[in-house]
N, C-alpha and C. Protein backbone atom coordinates (compact mmCIF):
# COMPACT_ATOMS: atom_id res chain seq x y z
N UNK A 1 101.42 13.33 26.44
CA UNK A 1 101.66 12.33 27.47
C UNK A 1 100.34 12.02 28.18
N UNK A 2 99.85 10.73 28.23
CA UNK A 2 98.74 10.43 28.73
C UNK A 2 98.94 9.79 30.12
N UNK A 3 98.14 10.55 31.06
CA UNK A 3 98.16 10.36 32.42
C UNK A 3 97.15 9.94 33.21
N UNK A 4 97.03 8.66 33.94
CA UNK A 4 96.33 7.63 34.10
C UNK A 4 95.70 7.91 35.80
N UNK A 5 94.44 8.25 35.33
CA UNK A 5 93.38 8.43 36.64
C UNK A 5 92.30 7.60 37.33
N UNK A 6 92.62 7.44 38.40
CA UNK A 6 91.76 6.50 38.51
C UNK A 6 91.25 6.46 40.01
N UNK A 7 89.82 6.68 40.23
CA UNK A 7 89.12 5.92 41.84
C UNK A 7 88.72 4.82 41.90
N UNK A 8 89.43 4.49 43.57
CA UNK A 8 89.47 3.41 44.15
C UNK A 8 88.66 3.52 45.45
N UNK A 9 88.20 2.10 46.23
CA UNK A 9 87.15 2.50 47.15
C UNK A 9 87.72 1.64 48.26
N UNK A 10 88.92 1.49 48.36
CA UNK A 10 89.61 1.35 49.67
C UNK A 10 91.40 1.55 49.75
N UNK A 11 91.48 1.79 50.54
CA UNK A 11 92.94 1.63 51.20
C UNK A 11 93.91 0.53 51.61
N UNK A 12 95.26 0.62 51.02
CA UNK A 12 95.54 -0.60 50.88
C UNK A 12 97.12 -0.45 52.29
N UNK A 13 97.50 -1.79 52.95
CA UNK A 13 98.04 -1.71 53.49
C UNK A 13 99.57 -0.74 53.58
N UNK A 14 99.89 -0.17 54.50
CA UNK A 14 100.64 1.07 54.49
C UNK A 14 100.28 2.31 54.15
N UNK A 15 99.15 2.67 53.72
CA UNK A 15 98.81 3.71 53.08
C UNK A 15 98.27 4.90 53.80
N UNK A 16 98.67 4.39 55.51
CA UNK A 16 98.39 4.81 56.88
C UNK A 16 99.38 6.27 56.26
N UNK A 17 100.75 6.35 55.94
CA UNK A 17 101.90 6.98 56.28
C UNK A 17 101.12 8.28 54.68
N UNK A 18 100.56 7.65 53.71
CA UNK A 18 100.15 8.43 52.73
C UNK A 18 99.07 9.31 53.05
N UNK A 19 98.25 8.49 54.06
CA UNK A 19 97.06 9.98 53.98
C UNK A 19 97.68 10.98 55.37
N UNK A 20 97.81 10.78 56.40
CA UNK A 20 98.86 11.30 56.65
C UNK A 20 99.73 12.54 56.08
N UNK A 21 100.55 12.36 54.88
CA UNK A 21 101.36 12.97 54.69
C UNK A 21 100.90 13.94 53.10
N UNK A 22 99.23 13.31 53.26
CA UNK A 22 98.39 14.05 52.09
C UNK A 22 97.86 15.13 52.52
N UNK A 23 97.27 15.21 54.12
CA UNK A 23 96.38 15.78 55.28
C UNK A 23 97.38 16.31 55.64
N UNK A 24 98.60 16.35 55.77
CA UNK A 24 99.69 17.75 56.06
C UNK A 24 99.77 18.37 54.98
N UNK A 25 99.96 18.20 53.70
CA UNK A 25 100.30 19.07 52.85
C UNK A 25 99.15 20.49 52.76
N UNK A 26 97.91 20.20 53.34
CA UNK A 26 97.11 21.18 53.10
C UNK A 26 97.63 22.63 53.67
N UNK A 27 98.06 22.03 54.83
CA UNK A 27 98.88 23.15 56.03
C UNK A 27 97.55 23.84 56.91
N UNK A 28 96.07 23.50 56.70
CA UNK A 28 95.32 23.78 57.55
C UNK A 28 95.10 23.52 59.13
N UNK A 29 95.66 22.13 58.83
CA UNK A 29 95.09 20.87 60.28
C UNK A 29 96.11 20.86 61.28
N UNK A 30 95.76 20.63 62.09
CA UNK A 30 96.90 20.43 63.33
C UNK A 30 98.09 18.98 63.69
N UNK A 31 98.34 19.22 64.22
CA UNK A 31 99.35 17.80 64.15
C UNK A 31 98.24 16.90 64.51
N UNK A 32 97.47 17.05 65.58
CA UNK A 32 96.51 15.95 66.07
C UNK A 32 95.57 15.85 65.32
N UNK A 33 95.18 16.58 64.11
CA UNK A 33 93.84 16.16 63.17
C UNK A 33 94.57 15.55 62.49
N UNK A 34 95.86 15.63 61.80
CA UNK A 34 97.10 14.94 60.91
C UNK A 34 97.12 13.27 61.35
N UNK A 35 97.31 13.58 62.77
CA UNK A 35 97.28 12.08 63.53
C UNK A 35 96.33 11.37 63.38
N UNK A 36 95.00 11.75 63.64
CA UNK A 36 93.63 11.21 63.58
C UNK A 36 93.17 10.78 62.18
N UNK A 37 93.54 11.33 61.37
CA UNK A 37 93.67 10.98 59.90
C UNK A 37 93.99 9.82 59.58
N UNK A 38 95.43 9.85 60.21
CA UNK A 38 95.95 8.27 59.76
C UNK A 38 95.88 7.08 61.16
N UNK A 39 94.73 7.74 61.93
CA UNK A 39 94.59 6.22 63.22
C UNK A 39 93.09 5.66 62.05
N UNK A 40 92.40 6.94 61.73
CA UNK A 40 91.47 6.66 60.60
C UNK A 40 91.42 5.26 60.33
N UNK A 41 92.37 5.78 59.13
CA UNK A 41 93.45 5.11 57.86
C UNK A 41 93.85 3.76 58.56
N UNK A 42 94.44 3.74 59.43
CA UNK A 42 95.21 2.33 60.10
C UNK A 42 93.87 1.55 60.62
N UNK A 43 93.16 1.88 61.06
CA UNK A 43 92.05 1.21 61.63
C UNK A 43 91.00 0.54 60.46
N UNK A 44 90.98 1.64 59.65
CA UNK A 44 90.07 1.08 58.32
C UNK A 44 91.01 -0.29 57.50
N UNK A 45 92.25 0.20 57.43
CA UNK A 45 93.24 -1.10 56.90
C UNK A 45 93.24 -2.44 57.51
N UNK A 46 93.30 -2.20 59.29
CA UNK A 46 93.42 -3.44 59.79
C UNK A 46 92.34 -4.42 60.39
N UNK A 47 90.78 -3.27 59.90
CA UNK A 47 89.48 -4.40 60.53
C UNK A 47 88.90 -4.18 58.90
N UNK A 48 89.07 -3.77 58.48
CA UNK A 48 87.89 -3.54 57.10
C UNK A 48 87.16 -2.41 57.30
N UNK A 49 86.76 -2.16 55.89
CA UNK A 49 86.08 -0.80 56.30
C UNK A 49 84.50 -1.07 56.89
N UNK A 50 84.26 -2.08 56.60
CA UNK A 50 82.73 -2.11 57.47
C UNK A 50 82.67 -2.60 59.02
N UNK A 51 83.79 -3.07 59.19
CA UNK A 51 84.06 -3.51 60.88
C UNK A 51 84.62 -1.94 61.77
N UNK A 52 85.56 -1.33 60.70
CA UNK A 52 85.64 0.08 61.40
C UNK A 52 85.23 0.70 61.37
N UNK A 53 83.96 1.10 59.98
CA UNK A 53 82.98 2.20 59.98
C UNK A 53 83.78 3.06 59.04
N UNK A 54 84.93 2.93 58.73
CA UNK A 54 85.75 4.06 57.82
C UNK A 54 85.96 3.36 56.83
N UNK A 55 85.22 4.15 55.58
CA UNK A 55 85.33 3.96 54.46
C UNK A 55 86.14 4.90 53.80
N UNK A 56 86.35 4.79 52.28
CA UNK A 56 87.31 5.64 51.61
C UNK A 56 87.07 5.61 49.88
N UNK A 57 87.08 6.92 49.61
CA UNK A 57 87.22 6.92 48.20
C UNK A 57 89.01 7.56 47.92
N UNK A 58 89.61 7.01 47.02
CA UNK A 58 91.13 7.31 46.80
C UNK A 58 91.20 7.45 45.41
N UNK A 59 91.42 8.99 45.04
CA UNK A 59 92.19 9.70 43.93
C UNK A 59 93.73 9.06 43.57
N UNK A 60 93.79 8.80 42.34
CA UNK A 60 95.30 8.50 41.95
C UNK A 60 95.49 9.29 40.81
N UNK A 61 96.71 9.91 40.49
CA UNK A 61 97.29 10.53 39.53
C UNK A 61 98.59 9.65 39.19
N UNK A 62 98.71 8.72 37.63
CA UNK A 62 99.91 8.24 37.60
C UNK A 62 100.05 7.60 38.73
N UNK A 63 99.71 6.76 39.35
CA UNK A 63 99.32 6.02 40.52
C UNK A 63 99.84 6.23 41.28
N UNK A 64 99.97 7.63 41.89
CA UNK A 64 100.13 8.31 43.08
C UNK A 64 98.94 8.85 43.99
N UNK A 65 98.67 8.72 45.05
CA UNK A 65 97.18 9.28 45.46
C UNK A 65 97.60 10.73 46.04
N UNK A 66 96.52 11.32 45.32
CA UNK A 66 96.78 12.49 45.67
C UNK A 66 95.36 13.20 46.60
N UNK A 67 94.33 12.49 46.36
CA UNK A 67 93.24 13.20 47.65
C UNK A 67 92.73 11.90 47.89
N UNK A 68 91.82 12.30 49.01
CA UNK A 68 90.68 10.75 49.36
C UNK A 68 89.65 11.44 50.16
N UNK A 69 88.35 10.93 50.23
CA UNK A 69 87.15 10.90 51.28
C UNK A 69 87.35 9.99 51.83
N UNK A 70 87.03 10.26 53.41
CA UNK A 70 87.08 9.25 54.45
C UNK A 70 85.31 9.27 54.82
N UNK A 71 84.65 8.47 55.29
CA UNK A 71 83.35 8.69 55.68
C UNK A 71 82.42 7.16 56.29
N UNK A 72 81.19 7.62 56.97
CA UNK A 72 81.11 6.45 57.38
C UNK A 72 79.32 6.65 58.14
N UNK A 73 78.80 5.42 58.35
CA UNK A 73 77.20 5.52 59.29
C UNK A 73 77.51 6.13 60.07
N UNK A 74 76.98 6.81 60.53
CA UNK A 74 76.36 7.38 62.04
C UNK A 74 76.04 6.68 62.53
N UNK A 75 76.54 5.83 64.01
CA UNK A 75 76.17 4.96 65.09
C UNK A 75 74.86 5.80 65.28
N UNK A 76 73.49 4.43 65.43
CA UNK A 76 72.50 4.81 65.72
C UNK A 76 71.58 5.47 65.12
N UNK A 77 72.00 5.88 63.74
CA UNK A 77 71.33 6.13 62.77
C UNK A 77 71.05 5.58 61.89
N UNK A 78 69.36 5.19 60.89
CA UNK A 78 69.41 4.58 59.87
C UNK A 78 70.02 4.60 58.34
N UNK A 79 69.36 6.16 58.07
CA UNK A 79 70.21 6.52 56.76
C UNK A 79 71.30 7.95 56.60
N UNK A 80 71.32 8.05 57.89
CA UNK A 80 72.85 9.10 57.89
C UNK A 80 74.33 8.85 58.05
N UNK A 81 75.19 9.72 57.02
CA UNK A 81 76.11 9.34 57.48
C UNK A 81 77.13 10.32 57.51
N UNK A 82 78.73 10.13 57.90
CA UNK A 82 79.46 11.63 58.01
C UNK A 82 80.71 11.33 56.94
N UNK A 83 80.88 12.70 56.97
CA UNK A 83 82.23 12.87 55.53
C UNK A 83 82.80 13.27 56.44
N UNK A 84 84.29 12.27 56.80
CA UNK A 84 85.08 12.86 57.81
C UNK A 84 86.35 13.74 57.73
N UNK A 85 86.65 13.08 56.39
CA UNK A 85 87.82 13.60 55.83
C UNK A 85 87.45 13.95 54.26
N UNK A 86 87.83 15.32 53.31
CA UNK A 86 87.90 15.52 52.12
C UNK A 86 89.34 16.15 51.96
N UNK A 87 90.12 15.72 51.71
CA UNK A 87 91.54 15.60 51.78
C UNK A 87 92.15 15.88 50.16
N UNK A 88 92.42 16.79 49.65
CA UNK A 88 93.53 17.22 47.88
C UNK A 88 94.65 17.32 48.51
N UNK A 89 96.09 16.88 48.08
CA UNK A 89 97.55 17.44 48.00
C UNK A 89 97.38 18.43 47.70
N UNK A 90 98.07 19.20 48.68
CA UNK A 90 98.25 20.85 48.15
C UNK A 90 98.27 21.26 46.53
N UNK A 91 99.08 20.98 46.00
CA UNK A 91 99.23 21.30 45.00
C UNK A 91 98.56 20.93 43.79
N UNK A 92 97.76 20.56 44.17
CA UNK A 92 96.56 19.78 43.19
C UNK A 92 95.32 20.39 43.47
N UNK A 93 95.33 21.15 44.41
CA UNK A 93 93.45 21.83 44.89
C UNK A 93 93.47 23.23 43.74
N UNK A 94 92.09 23.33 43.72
CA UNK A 94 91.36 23.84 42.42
C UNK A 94 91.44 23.64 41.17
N UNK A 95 91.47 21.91 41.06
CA UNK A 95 91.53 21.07 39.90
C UNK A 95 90.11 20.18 39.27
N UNK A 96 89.24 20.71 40.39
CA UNK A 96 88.16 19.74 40.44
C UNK A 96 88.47 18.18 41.01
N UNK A 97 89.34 18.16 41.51
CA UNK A 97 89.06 16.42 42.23
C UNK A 97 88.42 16.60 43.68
N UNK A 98 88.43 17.64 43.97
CA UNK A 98 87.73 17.48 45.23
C UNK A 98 86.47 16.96 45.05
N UNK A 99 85.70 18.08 43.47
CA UNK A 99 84.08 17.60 43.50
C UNK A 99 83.94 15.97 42.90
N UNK A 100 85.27 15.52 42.33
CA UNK A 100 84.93 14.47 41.94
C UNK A 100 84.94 12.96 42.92
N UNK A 101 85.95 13.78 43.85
CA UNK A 101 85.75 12.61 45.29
C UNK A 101 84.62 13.24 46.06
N UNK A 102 84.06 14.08 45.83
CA UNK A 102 82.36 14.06 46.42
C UNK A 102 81.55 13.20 45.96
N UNK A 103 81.53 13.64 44.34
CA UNK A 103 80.90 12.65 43.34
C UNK A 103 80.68 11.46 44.17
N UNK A 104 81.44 10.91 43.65
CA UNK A 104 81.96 9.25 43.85
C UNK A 104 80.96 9.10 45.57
N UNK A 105 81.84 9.98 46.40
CA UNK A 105 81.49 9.19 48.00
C UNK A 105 80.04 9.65 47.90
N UNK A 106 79.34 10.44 47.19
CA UNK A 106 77.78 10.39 47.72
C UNK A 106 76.79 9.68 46.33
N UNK A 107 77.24 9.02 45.44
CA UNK A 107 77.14 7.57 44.87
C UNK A 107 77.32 6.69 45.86
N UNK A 108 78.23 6.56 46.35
CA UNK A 108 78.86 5.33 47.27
C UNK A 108 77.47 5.60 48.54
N UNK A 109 77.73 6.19 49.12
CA UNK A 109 76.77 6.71 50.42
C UNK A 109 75.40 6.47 49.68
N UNK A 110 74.69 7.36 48.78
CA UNK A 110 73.55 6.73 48.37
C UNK A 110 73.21 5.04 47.90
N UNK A 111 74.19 4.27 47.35
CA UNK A 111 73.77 2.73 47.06
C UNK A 111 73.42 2.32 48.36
N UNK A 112 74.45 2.34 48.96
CA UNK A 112 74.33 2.12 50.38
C UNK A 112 73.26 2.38 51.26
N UNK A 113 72.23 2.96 50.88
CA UNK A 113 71.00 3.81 51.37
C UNK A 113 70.85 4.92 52.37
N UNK A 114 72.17 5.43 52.51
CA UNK A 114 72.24 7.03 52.56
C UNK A 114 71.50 7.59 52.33
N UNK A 115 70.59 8.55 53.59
CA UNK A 115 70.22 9.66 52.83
C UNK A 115 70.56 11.32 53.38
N UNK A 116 71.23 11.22 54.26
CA UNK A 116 71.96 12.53 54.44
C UNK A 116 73.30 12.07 54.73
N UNK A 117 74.14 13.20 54.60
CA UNK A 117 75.51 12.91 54.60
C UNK A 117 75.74 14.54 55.54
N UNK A 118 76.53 14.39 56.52
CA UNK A 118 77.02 15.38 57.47
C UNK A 118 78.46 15.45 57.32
N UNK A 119 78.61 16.76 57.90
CA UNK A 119 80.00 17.49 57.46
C UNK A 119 80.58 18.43 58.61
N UNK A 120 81.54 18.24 59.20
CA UNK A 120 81.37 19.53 60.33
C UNK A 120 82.98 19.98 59.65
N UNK A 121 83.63 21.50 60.02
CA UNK A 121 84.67 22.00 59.78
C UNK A 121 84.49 23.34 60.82
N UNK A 122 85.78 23.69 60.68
CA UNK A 122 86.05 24.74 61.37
C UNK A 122 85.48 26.29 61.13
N UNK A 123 85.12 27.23 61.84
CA UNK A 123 84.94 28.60 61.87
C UNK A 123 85.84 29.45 61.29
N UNK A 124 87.37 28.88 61.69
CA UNK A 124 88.52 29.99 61.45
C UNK A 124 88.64 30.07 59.91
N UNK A 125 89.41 31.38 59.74
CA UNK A 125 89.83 32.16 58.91
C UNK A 125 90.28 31.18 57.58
N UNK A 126 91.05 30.11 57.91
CA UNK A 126 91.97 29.32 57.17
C UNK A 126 90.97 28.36 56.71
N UNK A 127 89.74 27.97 57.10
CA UNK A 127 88.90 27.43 56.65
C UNK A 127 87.47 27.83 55.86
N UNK A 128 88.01 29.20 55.42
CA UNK A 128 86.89 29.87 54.87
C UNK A 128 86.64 28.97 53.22
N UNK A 129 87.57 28.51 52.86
CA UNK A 129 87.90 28.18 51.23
C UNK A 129 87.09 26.14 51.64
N UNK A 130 87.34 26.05 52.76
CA UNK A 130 86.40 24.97 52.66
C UNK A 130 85.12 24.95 52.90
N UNK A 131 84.56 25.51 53.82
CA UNK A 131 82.89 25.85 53.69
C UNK A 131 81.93 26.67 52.24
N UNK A 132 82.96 27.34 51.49
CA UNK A 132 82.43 27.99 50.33
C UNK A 132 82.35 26.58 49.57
N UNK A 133 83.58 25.89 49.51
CA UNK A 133 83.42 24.65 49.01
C UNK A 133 82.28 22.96 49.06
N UNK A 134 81.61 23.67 50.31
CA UNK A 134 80.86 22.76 50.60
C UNK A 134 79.58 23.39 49.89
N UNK A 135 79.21 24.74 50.46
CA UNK A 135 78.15 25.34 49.69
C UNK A 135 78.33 25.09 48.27
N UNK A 136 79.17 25.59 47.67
CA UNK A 136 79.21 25.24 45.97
C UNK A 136 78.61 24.38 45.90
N UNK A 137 78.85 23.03 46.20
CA UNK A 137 78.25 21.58 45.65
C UNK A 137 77.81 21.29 46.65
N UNK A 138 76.49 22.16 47.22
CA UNK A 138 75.21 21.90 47.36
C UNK A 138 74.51 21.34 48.98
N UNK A 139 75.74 21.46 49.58
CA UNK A 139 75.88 21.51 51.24
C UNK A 139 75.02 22.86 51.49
N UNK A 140 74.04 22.56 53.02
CA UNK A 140 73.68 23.52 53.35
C UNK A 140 73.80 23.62 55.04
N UNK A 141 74.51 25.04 55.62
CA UNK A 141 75.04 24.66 56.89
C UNK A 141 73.56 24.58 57.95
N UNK A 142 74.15 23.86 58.69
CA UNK A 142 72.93 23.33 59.38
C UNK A 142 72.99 23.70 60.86
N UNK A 143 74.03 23.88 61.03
CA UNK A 143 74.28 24.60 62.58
C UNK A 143 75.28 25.13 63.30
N UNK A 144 75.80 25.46 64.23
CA UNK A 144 77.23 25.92 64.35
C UNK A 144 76.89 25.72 66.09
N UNK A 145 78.00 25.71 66.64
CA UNK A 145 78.24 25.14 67.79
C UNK A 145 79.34 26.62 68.46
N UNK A 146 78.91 27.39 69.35
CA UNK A 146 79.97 28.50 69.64
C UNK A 146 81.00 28.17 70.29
N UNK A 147 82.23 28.66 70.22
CA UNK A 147 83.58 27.84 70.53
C UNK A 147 83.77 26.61 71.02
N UNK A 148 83.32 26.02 69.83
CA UNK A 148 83.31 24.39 70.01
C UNK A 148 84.72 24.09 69.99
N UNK A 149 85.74 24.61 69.25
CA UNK A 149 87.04 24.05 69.51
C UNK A 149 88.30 24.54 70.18
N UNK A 150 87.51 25.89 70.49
CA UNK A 150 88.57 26.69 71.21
C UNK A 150 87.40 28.62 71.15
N UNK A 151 88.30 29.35 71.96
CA UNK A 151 87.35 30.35 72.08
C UNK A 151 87.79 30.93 70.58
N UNK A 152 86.77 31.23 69.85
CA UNK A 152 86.25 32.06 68.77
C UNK A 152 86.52 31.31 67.89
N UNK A 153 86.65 29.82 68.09
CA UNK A 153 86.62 29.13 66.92
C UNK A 153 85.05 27.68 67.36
N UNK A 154 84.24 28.39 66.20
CA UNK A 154 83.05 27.36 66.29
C UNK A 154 83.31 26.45 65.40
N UNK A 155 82.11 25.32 65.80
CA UNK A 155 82.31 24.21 64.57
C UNK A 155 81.15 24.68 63.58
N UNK A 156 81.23 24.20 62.87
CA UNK A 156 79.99 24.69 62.09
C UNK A 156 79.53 23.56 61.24
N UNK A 157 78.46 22.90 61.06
CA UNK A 157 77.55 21.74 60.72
C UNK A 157 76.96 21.87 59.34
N UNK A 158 77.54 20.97 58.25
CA UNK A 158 76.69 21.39 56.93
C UNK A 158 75.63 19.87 56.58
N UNK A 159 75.07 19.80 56.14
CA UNK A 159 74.29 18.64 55.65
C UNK A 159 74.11 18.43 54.10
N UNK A 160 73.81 17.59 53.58
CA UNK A 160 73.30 17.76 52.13
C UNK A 160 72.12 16.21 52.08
N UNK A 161 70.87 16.56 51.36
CA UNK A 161 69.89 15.45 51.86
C UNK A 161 70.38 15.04 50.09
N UNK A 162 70.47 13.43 50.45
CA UNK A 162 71.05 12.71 48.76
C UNK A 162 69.53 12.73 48.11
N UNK A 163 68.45 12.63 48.92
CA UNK A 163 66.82 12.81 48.12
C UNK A 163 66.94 14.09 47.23
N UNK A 164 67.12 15.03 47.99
CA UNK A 164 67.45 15.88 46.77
C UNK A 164 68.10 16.25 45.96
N UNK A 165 68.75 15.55 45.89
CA UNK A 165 69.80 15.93 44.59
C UNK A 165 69.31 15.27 43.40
């Protein structure tokens, strides 16, 4: 049975309620990062992604989406920019689509004339499997912030310069 894959480089109307309900399945995030996900999502749908600054790469399986990168310039910066969201359906992580919606968004980010791409995530426990993940493919943490989101939970800052790669 042949099963039809494919990235896409925007979000299409309604698709507010999908990332959303892609960004819960992880079971990491909070209701309010869940929320922020899809004001994201709704905002990128209803000005464009260059009027909102939120761009998107979108994984489909059998044309279901199952992960996406959200990302976008840095106000005030020339060639930086941030990965806001790296988002797999649960049940699909450690398949390699994560590195392949990296792929894609730091192609996308470099045409664009990108040349660093920033990353921030959490300290806690539950987020250990995403910072190894950033290191793997070539993120290097760049700083950490002490209970930036609560006491004993820091943020922690990764970078990756697209010159070198």
């Amino acid at each position: 049975m042949n099963q039809l894959i494919k990235l896409r480089f925007s979000l299409v109307p309604g698709e507010e309620r999908t990332i959303e309900e892609i960004t819960a399945s992880v079971g990491v995030f909070s209701a309010e990062e869940v929320a922020i996900a899809a004001e994201l999502a709704k905002e990128s749908v209803a000005k464009g992604p260059e009027q909102s600054g939120y761009h998107y790469v979108v994984y489909e399986h059998d044309s279901k989406v199952i992960g996406y990168t959200c990302f976008g310039p840095i106000p005030c910066t020339r060639h930086s920019y941030d990965l806001y969201w790296i988002v797999v359906l649960h049940e699909f992580h450690g398949g390699g689509i994560g590195k392949k919606l990296i792929a894609a968004t730091e192609k996308l980010i470099h045409e664009r004339g990108g040349k660093k791409i920033y990353v921030e995530t959490s300290s806690r426990e539950p987020y250990l499997a995403t910072r190894q993940f950033y290191e793997k493919i070539g993120y290097t943490q760049e700083a950490v912030f002490k209970d930036f989101y609560d006491d004993g939970d820091d943020k922690v800052v990764y970078v990756k310069d697209l010159l070198l790669v």
